[in-house]
Protein backbone atom coordinates (compact mmCIF):
# COMPACT_ATOMS: atom_id res chain seq x y z
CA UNK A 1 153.60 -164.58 52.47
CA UNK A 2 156.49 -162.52 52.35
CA UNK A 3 155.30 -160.84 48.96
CA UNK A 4 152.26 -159.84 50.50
CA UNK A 5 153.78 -158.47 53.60
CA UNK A 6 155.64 -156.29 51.40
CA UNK A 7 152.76 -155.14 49.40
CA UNK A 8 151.16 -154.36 52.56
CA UNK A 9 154.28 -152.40 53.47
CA UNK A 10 154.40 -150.35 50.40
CA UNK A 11 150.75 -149.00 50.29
CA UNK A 12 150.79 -148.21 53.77
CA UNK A 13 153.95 -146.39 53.46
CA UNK A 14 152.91 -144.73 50.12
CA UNK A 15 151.77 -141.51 50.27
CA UNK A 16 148.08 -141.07 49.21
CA UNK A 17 148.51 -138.19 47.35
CA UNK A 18 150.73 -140.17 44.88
CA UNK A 19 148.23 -142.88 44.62
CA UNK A 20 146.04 -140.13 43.91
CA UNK A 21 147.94 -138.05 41.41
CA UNK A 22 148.40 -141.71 39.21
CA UNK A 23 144.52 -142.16 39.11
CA UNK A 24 144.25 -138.38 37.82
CA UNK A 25 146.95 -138.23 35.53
CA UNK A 26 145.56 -142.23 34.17
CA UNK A 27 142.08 -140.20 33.94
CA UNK A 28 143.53 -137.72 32.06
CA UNK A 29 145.12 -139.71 29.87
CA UNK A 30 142.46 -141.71 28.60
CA UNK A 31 140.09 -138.81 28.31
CA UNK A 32 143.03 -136.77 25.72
CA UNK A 33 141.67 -140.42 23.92
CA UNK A 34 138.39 -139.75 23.78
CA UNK A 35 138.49 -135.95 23.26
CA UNK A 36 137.38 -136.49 19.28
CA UNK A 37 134.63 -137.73 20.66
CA UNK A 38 133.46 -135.46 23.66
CA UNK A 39 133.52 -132.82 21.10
CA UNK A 40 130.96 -134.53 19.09
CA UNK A 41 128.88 -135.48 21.71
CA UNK A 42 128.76 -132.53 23.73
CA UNK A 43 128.95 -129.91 21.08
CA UNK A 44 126.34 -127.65 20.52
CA UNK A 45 124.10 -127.68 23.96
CA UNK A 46 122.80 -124.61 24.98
CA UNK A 47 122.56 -125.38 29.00
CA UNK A 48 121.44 -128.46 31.11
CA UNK A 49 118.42 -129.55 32.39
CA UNK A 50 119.05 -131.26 35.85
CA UNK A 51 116.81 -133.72 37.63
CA UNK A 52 116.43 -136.38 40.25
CA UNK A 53 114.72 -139.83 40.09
CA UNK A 54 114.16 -140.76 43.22
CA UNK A 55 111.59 -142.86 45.19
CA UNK A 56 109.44 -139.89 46.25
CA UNK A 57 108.59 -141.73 49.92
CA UNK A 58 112.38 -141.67 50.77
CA UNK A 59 112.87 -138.82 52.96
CA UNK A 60 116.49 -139.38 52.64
CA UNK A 61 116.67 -139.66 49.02
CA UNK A 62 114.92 -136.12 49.21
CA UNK A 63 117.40 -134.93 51.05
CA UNK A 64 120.44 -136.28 48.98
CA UNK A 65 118.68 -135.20 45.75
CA UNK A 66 117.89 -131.40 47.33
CA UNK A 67 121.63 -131.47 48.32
CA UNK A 68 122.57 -132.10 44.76
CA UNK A 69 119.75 -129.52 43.67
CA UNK A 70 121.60 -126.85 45.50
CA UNK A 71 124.82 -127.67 44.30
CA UNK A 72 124.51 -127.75 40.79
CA UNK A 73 122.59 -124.11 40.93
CA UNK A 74 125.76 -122.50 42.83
CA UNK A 75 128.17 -124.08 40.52
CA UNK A 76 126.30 -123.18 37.15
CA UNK A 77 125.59 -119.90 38.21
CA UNK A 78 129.51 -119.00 39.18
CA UNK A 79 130.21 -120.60 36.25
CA UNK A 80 127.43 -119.02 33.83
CA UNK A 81 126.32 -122.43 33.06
CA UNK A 82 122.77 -122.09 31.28
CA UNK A 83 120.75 -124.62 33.75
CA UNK A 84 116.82 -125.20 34.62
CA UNK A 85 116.21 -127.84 37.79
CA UNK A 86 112.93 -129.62 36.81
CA UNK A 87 111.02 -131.28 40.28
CA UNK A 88 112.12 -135.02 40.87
CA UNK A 89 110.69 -137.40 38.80
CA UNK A 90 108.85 -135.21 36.21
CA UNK A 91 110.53 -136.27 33.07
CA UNK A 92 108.09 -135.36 30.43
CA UNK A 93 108.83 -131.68 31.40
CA UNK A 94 112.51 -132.43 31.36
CA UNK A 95 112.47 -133.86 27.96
CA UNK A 96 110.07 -131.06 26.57
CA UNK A 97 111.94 -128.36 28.04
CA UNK A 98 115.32 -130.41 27.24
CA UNK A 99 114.33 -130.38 23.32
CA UNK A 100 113.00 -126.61 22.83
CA UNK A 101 115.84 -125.67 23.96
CA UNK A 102 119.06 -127.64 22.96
CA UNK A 103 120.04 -128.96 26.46
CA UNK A 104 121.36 -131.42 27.68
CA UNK A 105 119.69 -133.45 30.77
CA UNK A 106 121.90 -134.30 33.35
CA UNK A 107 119.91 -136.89 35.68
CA UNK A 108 120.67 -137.78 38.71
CA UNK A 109 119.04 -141.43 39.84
CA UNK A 110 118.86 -142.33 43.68
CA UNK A 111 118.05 -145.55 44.74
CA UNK A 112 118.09 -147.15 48.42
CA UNK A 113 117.79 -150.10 50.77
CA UNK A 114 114.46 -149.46 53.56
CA UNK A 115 116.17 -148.47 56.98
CA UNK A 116 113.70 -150.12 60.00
CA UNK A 117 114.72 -146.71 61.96
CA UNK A 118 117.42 -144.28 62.46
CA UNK A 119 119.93 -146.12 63.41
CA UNK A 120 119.54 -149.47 60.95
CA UNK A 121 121.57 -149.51 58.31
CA UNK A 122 120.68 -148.27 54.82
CA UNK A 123 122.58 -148.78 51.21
CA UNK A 124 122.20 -146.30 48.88
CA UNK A 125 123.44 -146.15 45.15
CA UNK A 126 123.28 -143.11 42.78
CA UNK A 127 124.00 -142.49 39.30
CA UNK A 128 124.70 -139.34 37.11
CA UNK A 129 123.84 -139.37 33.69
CA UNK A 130 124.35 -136.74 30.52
CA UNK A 131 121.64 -138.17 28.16
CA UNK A 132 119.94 -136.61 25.38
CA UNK A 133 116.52 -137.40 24.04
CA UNK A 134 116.37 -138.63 20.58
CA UNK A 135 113.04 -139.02 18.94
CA UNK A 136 114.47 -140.77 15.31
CA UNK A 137 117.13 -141.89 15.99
CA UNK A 138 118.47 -144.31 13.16
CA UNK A 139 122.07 -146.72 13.81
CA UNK A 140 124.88 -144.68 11.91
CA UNK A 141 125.85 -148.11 9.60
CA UNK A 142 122.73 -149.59 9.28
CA UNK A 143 121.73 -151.22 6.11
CA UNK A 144 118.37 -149.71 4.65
CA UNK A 145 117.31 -153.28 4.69
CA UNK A 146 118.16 -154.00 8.46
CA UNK A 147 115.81 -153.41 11.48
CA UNK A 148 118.41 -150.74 12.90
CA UNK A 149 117.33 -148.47 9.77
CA UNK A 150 113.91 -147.92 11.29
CA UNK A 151 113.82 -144.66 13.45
CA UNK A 152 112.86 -144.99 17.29
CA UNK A 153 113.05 -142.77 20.54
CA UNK A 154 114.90 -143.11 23.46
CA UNK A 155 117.82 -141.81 25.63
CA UNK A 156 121.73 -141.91 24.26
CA UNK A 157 123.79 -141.91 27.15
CA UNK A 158 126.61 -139.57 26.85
CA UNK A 159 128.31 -139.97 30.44
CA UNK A 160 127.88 -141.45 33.74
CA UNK A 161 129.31 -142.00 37.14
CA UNK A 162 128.30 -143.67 40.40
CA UNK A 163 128.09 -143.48 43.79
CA UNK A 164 128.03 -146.31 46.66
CA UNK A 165 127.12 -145.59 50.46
CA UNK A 166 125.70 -146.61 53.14
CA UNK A 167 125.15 -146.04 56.53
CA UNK A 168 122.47 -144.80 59.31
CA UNK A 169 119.63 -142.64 57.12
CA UNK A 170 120.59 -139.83 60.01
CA UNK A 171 124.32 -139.95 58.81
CA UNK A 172 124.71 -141.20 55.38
CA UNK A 173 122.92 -137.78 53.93
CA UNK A 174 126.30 -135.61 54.66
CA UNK A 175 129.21 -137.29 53.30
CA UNK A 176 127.17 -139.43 50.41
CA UNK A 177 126.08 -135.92 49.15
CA UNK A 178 129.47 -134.63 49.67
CA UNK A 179 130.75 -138.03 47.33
CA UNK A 180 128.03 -136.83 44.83
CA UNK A 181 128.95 -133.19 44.54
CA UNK A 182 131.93 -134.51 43.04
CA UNK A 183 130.77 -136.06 40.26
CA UNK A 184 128.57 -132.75 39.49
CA UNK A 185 131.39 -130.72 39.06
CA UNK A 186 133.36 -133.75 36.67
CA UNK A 187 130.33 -133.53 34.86
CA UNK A 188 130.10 -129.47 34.63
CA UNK A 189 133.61 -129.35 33.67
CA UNK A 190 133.26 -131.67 30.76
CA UNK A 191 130.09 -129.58 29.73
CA UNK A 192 131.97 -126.16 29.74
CA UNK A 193 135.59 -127.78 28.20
CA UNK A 194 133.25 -129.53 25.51
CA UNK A 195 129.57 -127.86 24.49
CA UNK A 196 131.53 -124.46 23.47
C-alpha cells in the first residue's frame, strides 16, 4: 500500500510536460530505427490522395470527416504538399487517381456507436492509414514454387494511428476532430521528411 501511495504521489507531482517530453523523445527514438525503412516506403510519391470511410447516414461522422477534410487542405497547401480530397467512400476514384499519379492515399476510417438522441452517449473510433495500392504484388522471399510467388492486389499499409472518443454526438465532434488533426499533421510530416 505504501508503494502505491507513493506512485500516486510521484505522477501527481510530476510535471506533465516531462511525462510528455519522455513519450516524444521515446518516439523519436524508435523512429531514427526505422528511418531505413521510411525512406523506402515513402520514397518517390508525388502527393496524397485523402479520403474518408465513413457510414454515410452518420451525420456526425460527416462532420468529423469534413473537419479532417478541411484540415488536411490548409496544412498541404502551407506546406506545398501535392494533395486531391476524393468524396467519402469513393475508393475506386481514389485508387485510379492514386495510381496515375504516384500518390499515396492517406485514408481516414470513421466508425461509431448509434446515439438514441443528443444527449446519449456515442463511441467513436477512427483510423489513419498511408496505404498504397498494389496490383502484383509478389512476397519479396518467396520461392517460385510457393503460393506467395503468385501476384495479387491489395493495399500495403505503410502507417497508421488511432483515435478513441466518445461522448454526446452534439459534443464529441470538437475535441475528437481536434485529437484527429493531430495525427494528420504526424502523418504530413513523415510524408514531407520521407517522399523527397
Amino acid at each position: 500500500m505504501k508503494n502505491i501511495c507513493w506512485l500516486i504521489l510521484i505522477f501527481v507531482t510530476l510535471p506533465a510536460s516531462a511525462i510528455g517530453e519522455g513519450l516524444e523523445k521515446s518516439y523519436e527514438k524508435h523512429n531514427s530505427k526505422d528511418m531505413a525503412g521510411w525512406k523506402k516506403d515513402m520514397a518517390g510519391w508525388k502527393g496524397i490522395v485523402f479520403i474518408c470511410s465513413i457510414d454515410s447516414s452518420d451525420k456526425v461522422l460527416e462532420k468529423i470527416c469534413r473537419r479532417a477534410e478541411t484540415d488536411i487542405e490548409l496544412l498541404a497547401a502551407s506546406n506545398n504538399v501535392p494533395l486531391k480530397v476524393v468524396d467519402a467512400n469513393k475508393f475506386a476514384h481514389a485508387v485510379f487517381f492514386a495510381s496515375a499519379n504516384d500518390f499515396i492515399i492517406l485514408e481516414y476510417e470513421l466508425m461509431a456507436t448509434q446515439s438514441r438522441g443528443n444527449y446519449d452517449a456515442k463511441a467513436v473510433h477512427a483510423r489513419l492509414t498511408f496505404e498504397a495500392f498494389y496490383l502484383n504484388a509478389i512476397e519479396k522471399d518467396s520461392k517460385p514454387t510457393s503460393t506467395n510467388n503468385i501476384p495479387r492486389s491489395g493495399y500495403l499499409e505503410l502507417w497508421s494511428r488511432s483515435v478513441i472518443g466518445s461522448g454526446t454526438p452534439n459534443g464529441i465532434v470538437e475535441p475528437f476532430s481536434n485529437g484527429a488533426e493531430t495525427h494528420i499533421k504526424k502523418a504530413l510530416i513523415l510524408y514531407l521528411k520521407y517522399s523527397k
